[in-house]
C-alpha atoms as a PDB file:
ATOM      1  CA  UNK A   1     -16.053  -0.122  -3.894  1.00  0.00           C
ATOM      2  CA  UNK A   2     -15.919   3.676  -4.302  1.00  0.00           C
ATOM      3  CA  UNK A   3     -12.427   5.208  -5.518  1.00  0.00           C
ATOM      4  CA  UNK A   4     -11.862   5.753  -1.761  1.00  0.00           C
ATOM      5  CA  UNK A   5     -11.563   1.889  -1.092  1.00  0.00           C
ATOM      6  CA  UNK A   6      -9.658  -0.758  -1.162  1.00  0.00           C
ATOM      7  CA  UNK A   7     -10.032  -4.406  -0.718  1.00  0.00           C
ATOM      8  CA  UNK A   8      -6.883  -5.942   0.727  1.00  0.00           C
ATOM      9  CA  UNK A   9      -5.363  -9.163   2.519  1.00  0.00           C
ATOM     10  CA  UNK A  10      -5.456  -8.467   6.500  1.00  0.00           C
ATOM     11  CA  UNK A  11      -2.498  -7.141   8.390  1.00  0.00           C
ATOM     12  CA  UNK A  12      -1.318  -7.729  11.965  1.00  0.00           C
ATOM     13  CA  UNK A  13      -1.887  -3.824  12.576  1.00  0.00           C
ATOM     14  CA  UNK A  14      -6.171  -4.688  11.514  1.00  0.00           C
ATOM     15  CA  UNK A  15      -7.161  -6.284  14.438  1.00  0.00           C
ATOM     16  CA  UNK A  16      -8.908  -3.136  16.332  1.00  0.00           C
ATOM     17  CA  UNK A  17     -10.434  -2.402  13.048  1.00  0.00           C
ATOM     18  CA  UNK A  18     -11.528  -6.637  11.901  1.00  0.00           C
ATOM     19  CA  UNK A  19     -12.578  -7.205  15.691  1.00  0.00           C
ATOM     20  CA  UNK A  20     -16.015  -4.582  15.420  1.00  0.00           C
ATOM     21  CA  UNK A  21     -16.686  -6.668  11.805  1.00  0.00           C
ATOM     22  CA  UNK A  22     -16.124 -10.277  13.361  1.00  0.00           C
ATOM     23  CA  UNK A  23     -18.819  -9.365  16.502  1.00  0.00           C
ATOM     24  CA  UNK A  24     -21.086  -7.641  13.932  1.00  0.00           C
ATOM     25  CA  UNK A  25     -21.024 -10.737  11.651  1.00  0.00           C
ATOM     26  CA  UNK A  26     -21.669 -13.358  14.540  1.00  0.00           C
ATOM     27  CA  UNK A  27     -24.557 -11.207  16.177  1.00  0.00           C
ATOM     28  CA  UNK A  28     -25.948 -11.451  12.556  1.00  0.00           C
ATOM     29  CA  UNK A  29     -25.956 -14.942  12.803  1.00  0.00           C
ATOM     30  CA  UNK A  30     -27.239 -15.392  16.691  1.00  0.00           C
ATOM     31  CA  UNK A  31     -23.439 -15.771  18.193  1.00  0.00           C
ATOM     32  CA  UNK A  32     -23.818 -13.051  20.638  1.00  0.00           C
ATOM     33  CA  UNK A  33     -24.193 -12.475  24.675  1.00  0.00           C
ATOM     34  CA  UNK A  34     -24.426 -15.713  26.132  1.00  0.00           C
ATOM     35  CA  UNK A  35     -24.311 -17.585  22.777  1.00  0.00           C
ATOM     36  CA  UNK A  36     -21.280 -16.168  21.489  1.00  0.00           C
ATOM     37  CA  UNK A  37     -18.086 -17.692  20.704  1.00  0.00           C
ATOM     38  CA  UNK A  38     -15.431 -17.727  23.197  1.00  0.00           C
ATOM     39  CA  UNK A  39     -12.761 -15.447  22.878  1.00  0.00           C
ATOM     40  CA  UNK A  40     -10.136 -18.416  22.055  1.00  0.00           C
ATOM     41  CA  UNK A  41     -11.874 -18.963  19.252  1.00  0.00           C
ATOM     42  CA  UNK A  42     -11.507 -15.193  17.781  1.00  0.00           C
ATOM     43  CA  UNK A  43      -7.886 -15.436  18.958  1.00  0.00           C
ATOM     44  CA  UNK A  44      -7.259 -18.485  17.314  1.00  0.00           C
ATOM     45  CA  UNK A  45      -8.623 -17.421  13.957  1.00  0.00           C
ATOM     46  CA  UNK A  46      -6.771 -14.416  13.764  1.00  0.00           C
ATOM     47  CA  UNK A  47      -3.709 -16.009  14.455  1.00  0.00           C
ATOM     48  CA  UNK A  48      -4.636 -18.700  11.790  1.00  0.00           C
ATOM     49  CA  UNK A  49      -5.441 -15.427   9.272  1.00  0.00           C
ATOM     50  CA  UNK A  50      -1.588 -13.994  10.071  1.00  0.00           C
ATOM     51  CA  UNK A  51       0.133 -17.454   9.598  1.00  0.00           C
ATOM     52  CA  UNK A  52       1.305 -18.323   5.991  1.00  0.00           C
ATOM     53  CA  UNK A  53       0.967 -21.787   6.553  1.00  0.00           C
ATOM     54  CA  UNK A  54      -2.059 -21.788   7.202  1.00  0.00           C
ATOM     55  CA  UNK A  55      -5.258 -22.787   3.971  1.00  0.00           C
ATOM     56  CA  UNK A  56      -7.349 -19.945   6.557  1.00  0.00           C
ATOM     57  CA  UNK A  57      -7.334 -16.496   4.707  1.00  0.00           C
ATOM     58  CA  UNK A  58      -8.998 -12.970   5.656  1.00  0.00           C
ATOM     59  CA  UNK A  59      -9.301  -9.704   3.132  1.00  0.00           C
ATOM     60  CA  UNK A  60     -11.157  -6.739   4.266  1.00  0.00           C
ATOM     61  CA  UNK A  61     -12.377  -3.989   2.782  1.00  0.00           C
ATOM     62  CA  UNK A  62     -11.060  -0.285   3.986  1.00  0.00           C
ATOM     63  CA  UNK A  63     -12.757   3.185   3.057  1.00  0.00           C
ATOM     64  CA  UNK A  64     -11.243   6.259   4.447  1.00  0.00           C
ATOM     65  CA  UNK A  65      -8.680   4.396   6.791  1.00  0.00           C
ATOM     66  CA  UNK A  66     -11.822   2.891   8.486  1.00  0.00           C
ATOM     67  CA  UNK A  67     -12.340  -1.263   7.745  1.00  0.00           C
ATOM     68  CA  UNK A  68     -16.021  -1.385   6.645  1.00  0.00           C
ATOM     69  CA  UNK A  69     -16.367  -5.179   5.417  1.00  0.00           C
ATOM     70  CA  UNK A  70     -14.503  -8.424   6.031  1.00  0.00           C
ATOM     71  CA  UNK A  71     -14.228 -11.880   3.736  1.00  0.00           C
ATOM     72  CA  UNK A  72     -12.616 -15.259   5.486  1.00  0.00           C
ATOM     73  CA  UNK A  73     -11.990 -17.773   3.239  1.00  0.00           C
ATOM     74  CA  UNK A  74      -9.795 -21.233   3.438  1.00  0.00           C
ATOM     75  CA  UNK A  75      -8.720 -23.883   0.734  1.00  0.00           C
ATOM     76  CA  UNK A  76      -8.937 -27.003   1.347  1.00  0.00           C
ATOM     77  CA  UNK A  77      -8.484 -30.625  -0.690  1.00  0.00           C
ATOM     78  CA  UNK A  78     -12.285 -32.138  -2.716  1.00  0.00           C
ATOM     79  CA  UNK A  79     -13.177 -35.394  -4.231  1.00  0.00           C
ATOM     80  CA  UNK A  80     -14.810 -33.628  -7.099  1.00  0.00           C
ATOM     81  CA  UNK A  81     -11.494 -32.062  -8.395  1.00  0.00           C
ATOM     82  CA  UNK A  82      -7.865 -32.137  -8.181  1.00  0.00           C
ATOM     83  CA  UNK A  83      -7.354 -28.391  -7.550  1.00  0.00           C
ATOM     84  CA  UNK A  84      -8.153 -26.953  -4.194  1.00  0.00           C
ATOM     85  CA  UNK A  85     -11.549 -25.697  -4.001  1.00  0.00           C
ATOM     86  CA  UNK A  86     -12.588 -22.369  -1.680  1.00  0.00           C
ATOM     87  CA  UNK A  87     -14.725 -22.195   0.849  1.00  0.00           C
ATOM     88  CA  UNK A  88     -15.407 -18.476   1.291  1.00  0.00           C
ATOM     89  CA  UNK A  89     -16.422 -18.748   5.263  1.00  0.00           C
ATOM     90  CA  UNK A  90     -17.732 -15.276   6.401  1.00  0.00           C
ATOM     91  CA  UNK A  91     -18.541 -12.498   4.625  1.00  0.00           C
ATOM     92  CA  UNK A  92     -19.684  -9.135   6.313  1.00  0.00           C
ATOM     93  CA  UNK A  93     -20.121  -5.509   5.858  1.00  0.00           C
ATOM     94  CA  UNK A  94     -20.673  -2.497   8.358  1.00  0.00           C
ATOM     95  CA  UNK A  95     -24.633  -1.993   8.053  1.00  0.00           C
ATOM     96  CA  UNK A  96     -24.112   1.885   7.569  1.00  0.00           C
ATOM     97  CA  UNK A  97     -21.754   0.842   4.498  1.00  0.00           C
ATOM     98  CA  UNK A  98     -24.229  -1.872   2.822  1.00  0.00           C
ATOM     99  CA  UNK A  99     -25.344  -1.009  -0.668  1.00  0.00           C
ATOM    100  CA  UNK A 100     -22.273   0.571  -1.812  1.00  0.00           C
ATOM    101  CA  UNK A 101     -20.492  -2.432  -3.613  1.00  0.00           C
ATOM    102  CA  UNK A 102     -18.181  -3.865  -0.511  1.00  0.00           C
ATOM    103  CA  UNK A 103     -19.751  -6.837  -0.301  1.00  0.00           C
ATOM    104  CA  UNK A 104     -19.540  -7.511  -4.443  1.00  0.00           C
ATOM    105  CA  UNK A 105     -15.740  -6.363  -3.974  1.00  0.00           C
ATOM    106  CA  UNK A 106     -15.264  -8.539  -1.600  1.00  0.00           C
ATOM    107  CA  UNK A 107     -16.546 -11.472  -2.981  1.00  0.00           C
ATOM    108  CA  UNK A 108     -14.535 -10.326  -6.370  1.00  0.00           C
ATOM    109  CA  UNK A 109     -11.121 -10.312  -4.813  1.00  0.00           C
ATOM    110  CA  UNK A 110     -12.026 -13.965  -3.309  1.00  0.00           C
ATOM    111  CA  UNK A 111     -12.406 -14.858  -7.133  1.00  0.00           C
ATOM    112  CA  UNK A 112      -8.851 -13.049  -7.781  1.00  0.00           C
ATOM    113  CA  UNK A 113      -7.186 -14.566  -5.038  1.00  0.00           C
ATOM    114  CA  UNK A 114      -8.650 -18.086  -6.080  1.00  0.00           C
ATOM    115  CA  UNK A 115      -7.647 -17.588  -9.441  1.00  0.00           C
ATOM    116  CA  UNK A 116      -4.080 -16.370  -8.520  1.00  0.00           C
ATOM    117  CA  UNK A 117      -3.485 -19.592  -6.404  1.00  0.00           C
ATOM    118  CA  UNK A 118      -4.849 -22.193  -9.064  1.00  0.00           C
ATOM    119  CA  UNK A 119      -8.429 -22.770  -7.243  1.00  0.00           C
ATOM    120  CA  UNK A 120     -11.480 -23.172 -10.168  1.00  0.00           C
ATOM    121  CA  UNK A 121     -14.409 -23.304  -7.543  1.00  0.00           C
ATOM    122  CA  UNK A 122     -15.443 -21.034  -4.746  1.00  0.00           C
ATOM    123  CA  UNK A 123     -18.575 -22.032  -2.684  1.00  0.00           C
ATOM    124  CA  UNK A 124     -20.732 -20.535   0.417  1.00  0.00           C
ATOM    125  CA  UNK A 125     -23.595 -20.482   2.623  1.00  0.00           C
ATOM    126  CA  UNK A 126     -26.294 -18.240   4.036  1.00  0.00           C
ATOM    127  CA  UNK A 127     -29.354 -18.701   6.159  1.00  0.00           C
ATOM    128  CA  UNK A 128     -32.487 -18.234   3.797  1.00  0.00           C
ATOM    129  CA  UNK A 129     -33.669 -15.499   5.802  1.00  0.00           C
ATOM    130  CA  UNK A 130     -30.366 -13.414   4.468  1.00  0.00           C
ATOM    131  CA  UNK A 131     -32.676 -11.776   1.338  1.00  0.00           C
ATOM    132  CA  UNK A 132     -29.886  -8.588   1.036  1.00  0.00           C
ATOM    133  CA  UNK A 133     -27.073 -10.994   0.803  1.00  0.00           C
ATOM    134  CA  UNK A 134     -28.949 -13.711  -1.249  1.00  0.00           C
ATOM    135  CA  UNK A 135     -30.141 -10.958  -4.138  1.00  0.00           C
ATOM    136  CA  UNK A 136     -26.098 -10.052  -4.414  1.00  0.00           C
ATOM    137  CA  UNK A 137     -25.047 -13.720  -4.553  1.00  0.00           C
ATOM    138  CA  UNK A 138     -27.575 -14.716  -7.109  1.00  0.00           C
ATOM    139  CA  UNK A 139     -25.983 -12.107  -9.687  1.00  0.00           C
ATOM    140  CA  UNK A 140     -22.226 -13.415  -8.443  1.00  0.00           C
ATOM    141  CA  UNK A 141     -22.494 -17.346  -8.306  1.00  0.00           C
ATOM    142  CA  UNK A 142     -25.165 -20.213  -8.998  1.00  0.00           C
ATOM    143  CA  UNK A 143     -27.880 -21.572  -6.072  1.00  0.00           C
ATOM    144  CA  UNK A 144     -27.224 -25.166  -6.615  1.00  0.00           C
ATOM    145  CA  UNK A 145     -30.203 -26.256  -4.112  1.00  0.00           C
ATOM    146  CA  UNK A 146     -28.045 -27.965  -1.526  1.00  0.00           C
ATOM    147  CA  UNK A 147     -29.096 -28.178   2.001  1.00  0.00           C
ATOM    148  CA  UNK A 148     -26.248 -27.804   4.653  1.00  0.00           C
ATOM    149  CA  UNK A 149     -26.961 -30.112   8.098  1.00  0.00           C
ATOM    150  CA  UNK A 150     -24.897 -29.461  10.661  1.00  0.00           C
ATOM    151  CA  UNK A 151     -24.112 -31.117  13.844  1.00  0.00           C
ATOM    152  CA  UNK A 152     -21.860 -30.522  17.337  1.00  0.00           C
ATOM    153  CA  UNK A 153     -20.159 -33.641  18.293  1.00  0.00           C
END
């Protein structure tokens, strides 16, 4: 990030500022207009972002008092490893801001925030089509080949 940002854990007073970066992230991935989530879901995750007890964990990324990027991430228990691992859940950055580091600072404090709390492993997804994101996350983590299938039940 430049020296006028900062990458920081959410705050209750960020939701006018997160709620532009949550809609621009979904209608990157199709979740807009008739296909997008309902609000209760967006209310629910914020709420899960504010509550401590909660694994469910938001940063964002803030230049000039305006929040430009946004990084969701939880913990949660594997049968690979006794630590927690991290699933880092949404990543996202204004399009006018891309190219300017958020996204890499982003994904950075994730690492910090992992390391802090004990957790040795950090994982994500993208859709293949995601070239811009896929050329930063080859120089930040390893492309293991998995396939993700997915179902609604």
């Amino acid at each position: 990030m430049s020296a006028h940002g900062v990458v920081r854990k959410i705050a209750a007073g960020d939701y006018v500022g997160w709620r532009p970066l949550w809609v621009g992230y979904n209608a990157f991935y199709g979740r807009e207009g008739e296909s997008a989530l309902p609000e209760q879901i967006t209310r629910i995750s914020w709420q899960r972002f504010l509550d401590a007890q909660e694994p469910m964990h938001a940063l964002v990324a803030e230049d000039q008092g305006l929040l430009v990027g946004l990084a969701h991430y939880l913990f949660h228990r594997s049968t690979i490893r006794p630590e927690l691992s991290c699933y880092l859940s949404d990543l996202y950055t204004l399009p006018t801001h891309r190219g300017r580091g958020i996204g890499r600072a982003l994904i950075e404090r994730v690492y910090a925030e992992c390391r802090s709390a004990g957790v040795k492993g950090v994982y994500w997804q993208t859709h293949e089509s995601n070239a811009a994101g896929r050329r930063l996350y080859d120089t930040l983590a390893r492309y293991d080949g998995f396939i993700v299938y997915d179902r609604e039940l």
